[in-house]
Protein backbone atom coordinates (compact mmCIF):
# COMPACT_ATOMS: atom_id res chain seq x y z
CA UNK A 1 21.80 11.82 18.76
CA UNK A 2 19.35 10.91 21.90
CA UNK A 3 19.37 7.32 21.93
CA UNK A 4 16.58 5.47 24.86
CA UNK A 5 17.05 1.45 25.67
CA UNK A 6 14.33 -0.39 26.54
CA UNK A 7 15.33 -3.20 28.88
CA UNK A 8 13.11 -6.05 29.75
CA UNK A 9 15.61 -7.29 32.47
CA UNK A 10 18.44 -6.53 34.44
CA UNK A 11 20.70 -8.99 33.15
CA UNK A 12 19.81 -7.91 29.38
CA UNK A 13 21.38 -4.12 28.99
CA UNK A 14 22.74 -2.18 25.76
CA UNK A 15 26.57 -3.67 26.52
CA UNK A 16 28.10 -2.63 23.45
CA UNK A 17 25.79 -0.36 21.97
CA UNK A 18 26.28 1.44 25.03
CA UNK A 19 30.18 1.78 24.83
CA UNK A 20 29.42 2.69 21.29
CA UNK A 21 27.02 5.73 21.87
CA UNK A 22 29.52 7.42 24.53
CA UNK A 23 32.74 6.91 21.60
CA UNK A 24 30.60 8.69 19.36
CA UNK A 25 29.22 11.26 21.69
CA UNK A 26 25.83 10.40 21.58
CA UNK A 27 23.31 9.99 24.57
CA UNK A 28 21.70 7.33 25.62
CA UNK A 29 19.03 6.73 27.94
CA UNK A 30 17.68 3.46 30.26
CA UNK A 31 14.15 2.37 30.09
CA UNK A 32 13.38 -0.11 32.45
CA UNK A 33 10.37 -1.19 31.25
CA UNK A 34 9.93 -4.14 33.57
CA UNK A 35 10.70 -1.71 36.66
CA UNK A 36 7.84 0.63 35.93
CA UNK A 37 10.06 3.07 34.05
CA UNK A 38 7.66 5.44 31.99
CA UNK A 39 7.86 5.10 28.01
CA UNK A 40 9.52 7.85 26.97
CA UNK A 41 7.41 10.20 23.83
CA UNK A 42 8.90 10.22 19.84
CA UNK A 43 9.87 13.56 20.11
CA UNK A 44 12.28 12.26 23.13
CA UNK A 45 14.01 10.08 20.78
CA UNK A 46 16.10 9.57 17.60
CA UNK A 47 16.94 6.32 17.94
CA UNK A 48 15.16 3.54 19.97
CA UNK A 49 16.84 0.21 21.15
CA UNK A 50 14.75 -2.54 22.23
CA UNK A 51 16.51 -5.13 23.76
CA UNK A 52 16.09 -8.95 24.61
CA UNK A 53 14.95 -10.64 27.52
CA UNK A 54 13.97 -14.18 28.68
CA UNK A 55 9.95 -13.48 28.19
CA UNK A 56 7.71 -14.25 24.84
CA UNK A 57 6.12 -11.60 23.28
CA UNK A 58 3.11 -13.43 24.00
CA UNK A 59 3.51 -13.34 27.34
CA UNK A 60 1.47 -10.56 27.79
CA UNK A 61 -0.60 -11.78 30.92
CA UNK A 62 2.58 -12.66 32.65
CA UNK A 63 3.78 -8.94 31.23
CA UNK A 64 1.29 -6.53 31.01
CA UNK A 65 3.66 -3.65 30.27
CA UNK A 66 4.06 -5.64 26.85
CA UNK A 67 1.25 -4.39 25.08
CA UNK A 68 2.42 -0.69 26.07
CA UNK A 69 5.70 -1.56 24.90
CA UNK A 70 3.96 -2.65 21.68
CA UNK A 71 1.36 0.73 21.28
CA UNK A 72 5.11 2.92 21.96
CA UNK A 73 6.88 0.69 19.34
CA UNK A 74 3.77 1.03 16.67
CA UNK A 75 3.80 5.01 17.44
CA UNK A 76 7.89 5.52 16.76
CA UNK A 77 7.62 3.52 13.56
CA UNK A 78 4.53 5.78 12.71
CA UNK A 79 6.24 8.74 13.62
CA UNK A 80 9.39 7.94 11.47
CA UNK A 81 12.34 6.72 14.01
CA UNK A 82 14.94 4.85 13.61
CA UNK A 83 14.57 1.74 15.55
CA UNK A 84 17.02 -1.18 16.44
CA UNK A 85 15.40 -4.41 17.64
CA UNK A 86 17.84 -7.18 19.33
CA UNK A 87 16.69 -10.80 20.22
CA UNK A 88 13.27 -10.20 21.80
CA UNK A 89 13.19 -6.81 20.62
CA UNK A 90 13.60 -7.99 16.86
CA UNK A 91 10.34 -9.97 17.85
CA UNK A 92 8.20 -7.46 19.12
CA UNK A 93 9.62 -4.91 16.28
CA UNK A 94 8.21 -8.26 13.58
CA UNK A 95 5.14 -8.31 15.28
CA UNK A 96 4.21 -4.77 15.41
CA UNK A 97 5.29 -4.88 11.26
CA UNK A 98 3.13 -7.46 10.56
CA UNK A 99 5.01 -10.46 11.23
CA UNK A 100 4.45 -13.67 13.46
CA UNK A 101 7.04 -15.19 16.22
CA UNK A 102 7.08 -18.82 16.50
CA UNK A 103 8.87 -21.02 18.42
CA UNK A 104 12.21 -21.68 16.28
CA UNK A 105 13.08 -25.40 15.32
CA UNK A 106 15.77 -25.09 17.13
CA UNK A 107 17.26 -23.96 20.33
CA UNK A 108 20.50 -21.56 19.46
CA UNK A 109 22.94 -20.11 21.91
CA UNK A 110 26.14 -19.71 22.01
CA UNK A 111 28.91 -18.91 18.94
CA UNK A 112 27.18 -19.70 15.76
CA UNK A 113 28.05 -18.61 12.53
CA UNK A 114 25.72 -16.35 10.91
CA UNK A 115 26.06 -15.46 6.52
CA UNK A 116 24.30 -12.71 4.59
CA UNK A 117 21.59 -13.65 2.47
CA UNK A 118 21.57 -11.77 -1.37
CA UNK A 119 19.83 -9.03 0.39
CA UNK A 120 22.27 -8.82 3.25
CA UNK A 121 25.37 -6.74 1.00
CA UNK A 122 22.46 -4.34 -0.60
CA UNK A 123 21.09 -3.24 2.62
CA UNK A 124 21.98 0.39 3.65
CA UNK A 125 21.97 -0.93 6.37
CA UNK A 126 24.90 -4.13 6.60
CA UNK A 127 26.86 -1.78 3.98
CA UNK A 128 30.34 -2.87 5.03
CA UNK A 129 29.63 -6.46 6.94
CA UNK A 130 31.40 -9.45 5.73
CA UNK A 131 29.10 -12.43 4.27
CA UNK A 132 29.92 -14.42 6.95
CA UNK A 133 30.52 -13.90 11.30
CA UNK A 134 30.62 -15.73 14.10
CA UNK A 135 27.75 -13.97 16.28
CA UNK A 136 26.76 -14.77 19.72
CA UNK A 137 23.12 -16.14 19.92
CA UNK A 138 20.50 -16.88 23.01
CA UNK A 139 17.03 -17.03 21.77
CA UNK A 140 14.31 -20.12 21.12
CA UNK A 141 11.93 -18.11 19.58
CA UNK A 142 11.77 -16.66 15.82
CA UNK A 143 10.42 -14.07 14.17
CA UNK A 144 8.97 -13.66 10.04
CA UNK A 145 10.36 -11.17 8.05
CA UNK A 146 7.57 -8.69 8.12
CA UNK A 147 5.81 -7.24 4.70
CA UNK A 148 8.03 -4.43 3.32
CA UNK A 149 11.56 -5.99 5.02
CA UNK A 150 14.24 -7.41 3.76
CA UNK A 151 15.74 -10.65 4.94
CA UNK A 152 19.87 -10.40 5.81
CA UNK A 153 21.04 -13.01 7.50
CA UNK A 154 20.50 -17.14 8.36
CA UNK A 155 21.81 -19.25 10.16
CA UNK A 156 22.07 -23.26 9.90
CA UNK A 157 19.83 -23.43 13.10
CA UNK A 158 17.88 -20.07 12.42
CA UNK A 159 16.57 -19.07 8.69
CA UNK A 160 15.97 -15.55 9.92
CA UNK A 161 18.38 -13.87 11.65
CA UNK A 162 17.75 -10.24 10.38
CA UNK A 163 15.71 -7.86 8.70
CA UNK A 164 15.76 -4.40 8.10
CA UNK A 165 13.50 -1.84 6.08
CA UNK A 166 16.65 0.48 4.70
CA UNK A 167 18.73 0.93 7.47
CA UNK A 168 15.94 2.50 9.53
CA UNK A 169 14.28 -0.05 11.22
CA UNK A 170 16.31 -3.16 11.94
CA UNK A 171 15.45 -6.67 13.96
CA UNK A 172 18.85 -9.19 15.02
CA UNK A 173 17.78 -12.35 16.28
CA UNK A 174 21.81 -12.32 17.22
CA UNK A 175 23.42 -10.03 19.96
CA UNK A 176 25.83 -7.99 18.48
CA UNK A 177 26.15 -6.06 21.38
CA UNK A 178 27.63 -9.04 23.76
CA UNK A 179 30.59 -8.12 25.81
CA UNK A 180 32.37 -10.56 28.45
CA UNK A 181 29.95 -9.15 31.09
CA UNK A 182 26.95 -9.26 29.13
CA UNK A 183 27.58 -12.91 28.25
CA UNK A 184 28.66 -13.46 31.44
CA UNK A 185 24.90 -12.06 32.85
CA UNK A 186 23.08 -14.39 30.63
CA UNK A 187 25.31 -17.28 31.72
CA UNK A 188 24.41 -16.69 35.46
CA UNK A 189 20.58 -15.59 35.11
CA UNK A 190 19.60 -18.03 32.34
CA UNK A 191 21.34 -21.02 32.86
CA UNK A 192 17.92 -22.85 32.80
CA UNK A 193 17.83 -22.57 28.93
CA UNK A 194 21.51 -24.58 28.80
CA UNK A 195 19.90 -28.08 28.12
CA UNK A 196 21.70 -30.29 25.69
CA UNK A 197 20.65 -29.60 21.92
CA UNK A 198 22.79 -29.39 18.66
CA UNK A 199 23.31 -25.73 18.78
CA UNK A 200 23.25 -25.11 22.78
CA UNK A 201 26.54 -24.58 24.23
CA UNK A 202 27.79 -24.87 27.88
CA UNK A 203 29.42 -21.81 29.24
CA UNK A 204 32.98 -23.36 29.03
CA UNK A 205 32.28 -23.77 25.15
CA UNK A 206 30.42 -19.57 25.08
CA UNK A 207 33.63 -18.36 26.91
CA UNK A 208 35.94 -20.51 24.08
CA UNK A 209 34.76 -17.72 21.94
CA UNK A 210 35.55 -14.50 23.79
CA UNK A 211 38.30 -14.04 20.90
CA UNK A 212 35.28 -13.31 18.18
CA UNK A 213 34.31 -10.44 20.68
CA UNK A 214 36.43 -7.79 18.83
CA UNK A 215 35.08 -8.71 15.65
CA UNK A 216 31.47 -8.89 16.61
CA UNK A 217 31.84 -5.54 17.73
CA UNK A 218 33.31 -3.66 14.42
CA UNK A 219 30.25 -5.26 12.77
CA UNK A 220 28.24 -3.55 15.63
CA UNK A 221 29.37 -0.13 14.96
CA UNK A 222 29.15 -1.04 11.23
CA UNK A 223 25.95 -0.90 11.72
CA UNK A 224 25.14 1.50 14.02
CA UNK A 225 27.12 4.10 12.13
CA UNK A 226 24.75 2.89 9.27
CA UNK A 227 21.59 3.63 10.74
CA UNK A 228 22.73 6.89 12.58
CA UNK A 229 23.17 8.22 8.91
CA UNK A 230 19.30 7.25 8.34
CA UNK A 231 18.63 9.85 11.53
């Protein structure tokens, strides 16, 4: 399967999904959008990954490679493939649905529990996840479950944590994909965001949780296992 990754950031890369794609012998390919990297064409793709990053997906003055990123996303839905939105990227993947991205009522990083909604166990695409995880969570922003999705998962800080139409197009608001360095990156790059709030935690408290790491990521290939079947 030929996977491409947008990245918004340096600090923000696949982590996981990564070390996932080269166990199951698939490819996958680096798009640095904020680098200048060209989009890549549907054909070039079976799967697309669109990862988070510290901007809005407002921000498109600040980020004028944002509403190219948004045309690219609108084509790939349009031209059938299978596309898996994390953090920022389940925002711009809402958007280009038909949904809105507000600022959440909370702040939430760190180890939060996150639980299925009804929908969550009759998704194609969370067949197999337990109702509830501890997930790893950065993100200030929220997106609406777009027209024609299906909402998964809430948090207590967070009423939409995930979507998914089937198991071919799917938004997190959580990072699955978080490894020690991944966590780690966001720790050192984003630090700014680690002001006191009921569901911020400081990096001694994030790095408490390393042991829900290999749990976090047999939900991850869960998943992606899931929506490889919908390619």
């Amino acid at each position: 399967m030929r996977i491409k990754a947008i990245m918004h950031v340096e600090f923000e890369d696949p982590a996981g999904i990564s070390v996932w794609a080269a166990k199951a012998g698939h490819d996958l390919d680096l798009v640095r959008i904020y680098a200048g990297d060209p989009l890549p064409g549907p054909r070039d793709l079976e799967l697309l990954v669109v990862m988070g990053g510290p901007m809005s997906v407002h921000d498109e003055l600040e980020f004028q490679w944002l509403r190219a990123e948004k045309e690219f996303l609108s084509r790939t839905v349009a031209a059938g493939k299978s596309v898996l939105g994390v953090c920022l990227g389940a925002q711009l993947l809402s958007e280009v649905l038909g949904g809105e991205v507000t600022k959440n009522p909370h702040r939430e990083i760190g180890w939060h529990p996150v639980r299925l909604t009804p929908w969550g166990p009759q998704s194609k695409a969370f067949a197999g996840f337990p109702e509830e995880f501890p997930a790893f969570h950065w993100h200030g922003e929220t997106f609406s479950t777009p027209r024609g999705a299906s909402t998964l998962a809430e948090s207590q800080a967070c009423a939409n944590q995930a979507f998914a139409v089937g198991a071919k197009l799917v938004g997190l608001q959580f990072h699955l994909e978080t490894t020690i360095q991944s966590m780690d990156n966001l720790i050192r790059n984003a630090a700014q965001d680690l002001v006191p709030g009921t569901y911020v935690q400081n990096a001694e408290e994030m790095r408490q949780g390393l042991g829900n790491l290999p749990g976090m990521a047999k939900i991850l290939d869960i998943l992606l296992s899931n929506m490889a079947k919908e390619v």
